[in-house]
Protein backbone atom coordinates (compact mmCIF):
# COMPACT_ATOMS: atom_id res chain seq x y z
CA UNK A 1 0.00 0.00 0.00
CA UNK A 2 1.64 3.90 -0.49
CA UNK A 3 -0.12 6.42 0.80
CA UNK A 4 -0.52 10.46 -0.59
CA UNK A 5 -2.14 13.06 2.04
CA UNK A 6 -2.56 16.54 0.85
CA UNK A 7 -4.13 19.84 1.79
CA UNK A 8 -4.89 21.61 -1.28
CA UNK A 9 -6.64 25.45 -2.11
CA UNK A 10 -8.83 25.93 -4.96
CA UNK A 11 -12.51 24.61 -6.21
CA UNK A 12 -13.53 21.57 -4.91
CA UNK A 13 -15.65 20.80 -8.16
CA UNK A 14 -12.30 21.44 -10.14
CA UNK A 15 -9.91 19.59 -7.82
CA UNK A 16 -12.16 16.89 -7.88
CA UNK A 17 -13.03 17.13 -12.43
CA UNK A 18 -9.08 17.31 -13.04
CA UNK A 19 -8.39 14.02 -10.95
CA UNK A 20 -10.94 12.00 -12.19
CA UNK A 21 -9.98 13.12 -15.93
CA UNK A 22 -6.12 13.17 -15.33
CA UNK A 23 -6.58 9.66 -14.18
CA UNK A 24 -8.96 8.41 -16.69
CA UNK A 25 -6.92 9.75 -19.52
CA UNK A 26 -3.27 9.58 -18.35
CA UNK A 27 -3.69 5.14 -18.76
CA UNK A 28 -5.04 3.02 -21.28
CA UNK A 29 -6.17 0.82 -18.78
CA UNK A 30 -7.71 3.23 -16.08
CA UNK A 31 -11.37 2.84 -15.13
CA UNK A 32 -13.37 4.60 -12.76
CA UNK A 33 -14.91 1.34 -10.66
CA UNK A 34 -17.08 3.60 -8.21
CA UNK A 35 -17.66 6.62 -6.93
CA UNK A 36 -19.58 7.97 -3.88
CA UNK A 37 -20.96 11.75 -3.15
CA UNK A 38 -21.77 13.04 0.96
CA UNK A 39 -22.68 16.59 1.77
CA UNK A 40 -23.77 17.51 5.71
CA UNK A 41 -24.48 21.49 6.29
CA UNK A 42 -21.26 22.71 4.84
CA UNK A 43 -19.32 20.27 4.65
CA UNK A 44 -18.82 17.47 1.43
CA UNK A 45 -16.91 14.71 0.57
CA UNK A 46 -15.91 12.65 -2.39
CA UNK A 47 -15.05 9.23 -2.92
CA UNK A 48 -13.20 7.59 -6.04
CA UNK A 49 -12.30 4.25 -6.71
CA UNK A 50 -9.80 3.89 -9.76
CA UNK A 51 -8.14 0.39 -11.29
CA UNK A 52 -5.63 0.10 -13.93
CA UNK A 53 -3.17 -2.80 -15.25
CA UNK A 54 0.34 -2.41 -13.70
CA UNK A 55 2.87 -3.71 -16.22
CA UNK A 56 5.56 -4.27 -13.89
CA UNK A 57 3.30 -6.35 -11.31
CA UNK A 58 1.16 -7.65 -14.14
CA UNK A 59 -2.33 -7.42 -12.28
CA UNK A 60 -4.44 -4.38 -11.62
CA UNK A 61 -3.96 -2.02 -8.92
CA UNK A 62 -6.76 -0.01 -7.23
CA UNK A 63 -6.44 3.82 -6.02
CA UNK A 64 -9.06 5.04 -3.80
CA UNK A 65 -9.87 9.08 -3.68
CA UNK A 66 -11.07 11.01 -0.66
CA UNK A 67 -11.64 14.62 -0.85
CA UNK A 68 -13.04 16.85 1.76
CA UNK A 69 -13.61 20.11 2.64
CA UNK A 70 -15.32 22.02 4.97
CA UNK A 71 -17.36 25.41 4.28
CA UNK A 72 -14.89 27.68 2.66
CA UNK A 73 -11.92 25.68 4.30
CA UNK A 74 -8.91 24.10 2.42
CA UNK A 75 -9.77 20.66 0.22
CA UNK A 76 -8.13 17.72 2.12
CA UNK A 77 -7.40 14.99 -0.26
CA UNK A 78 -6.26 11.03 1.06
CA UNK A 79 -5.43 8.86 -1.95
CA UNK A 80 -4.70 4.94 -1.01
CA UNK A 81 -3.78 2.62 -3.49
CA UNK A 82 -3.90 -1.49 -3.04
CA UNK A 83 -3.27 -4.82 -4.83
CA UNK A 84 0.26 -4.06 -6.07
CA UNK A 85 1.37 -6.86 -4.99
CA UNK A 86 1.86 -10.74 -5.98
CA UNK A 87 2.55 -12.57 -2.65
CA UNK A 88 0.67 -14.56 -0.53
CA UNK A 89 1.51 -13.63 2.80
CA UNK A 90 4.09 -10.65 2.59
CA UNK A 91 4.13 -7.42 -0.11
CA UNK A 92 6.41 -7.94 -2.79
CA UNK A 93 6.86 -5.62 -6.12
CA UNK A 94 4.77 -2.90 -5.16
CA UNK A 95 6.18 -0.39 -7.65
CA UNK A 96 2.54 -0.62 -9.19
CA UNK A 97 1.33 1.27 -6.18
CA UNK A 98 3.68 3.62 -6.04
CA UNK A 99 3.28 4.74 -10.05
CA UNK A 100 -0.66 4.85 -9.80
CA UNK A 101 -0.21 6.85 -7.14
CA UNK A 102 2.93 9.01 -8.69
CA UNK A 103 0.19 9.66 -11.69
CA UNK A 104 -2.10 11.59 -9.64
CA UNK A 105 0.90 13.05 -7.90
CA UNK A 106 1.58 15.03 -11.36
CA UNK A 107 -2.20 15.97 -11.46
CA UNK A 108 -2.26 17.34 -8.39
């Protein structure tokens, strides 16, 4: 698993448009397998699950997407990714991960 934590400024609705296209269009393979939508009073919060093929683990890795942000407040953003790897009972060749997750890294 590799792990991305950010607090970020700007429109949620445009944060949240350039990650789902950046991902969806920056692999052949990407796919948007869910998404989920909460707002409370003020506050929101997005969910994303991606998948794509990784070539050097040769099975599909899965980001997940959490944006939130409360009233006016700064866009907090928690992006996950999982299934990197190719051993049973320990992580091995995880560099799958780590590139989904570099991939939004350049979006953001």
């Amino acid at each position: 698993m590799a792990k991305l934590e950010r607090t970020l400024s700007g429109n949620f609705d445009q944060i949240l448009s350039r990650i789902e296209s950046g991902i969806l269009n920056g692999s052949v393979s990407a796919t948007l397998e869910d998404s989920s939508d909460f707002m409370s009073g003020d506050a929101r919060c997005s969910v994303r699950v991606f998948e794509r093929y990784s070539y050097s683990g040769g099975n599909r890795v899965s980001m997940s997407v959490t944006l939130f942000q409360n009233g006016n407040g700064p866009v907090c953003l928690s992006a996950i990714t999982a299934g990197g790897s190719q051993a049973t009972f320990f992580k091995i060749n995880t560099l799958g991960e780590e590139a989904f997750l570099d991939k939004l890294t350049e979006i953001l």
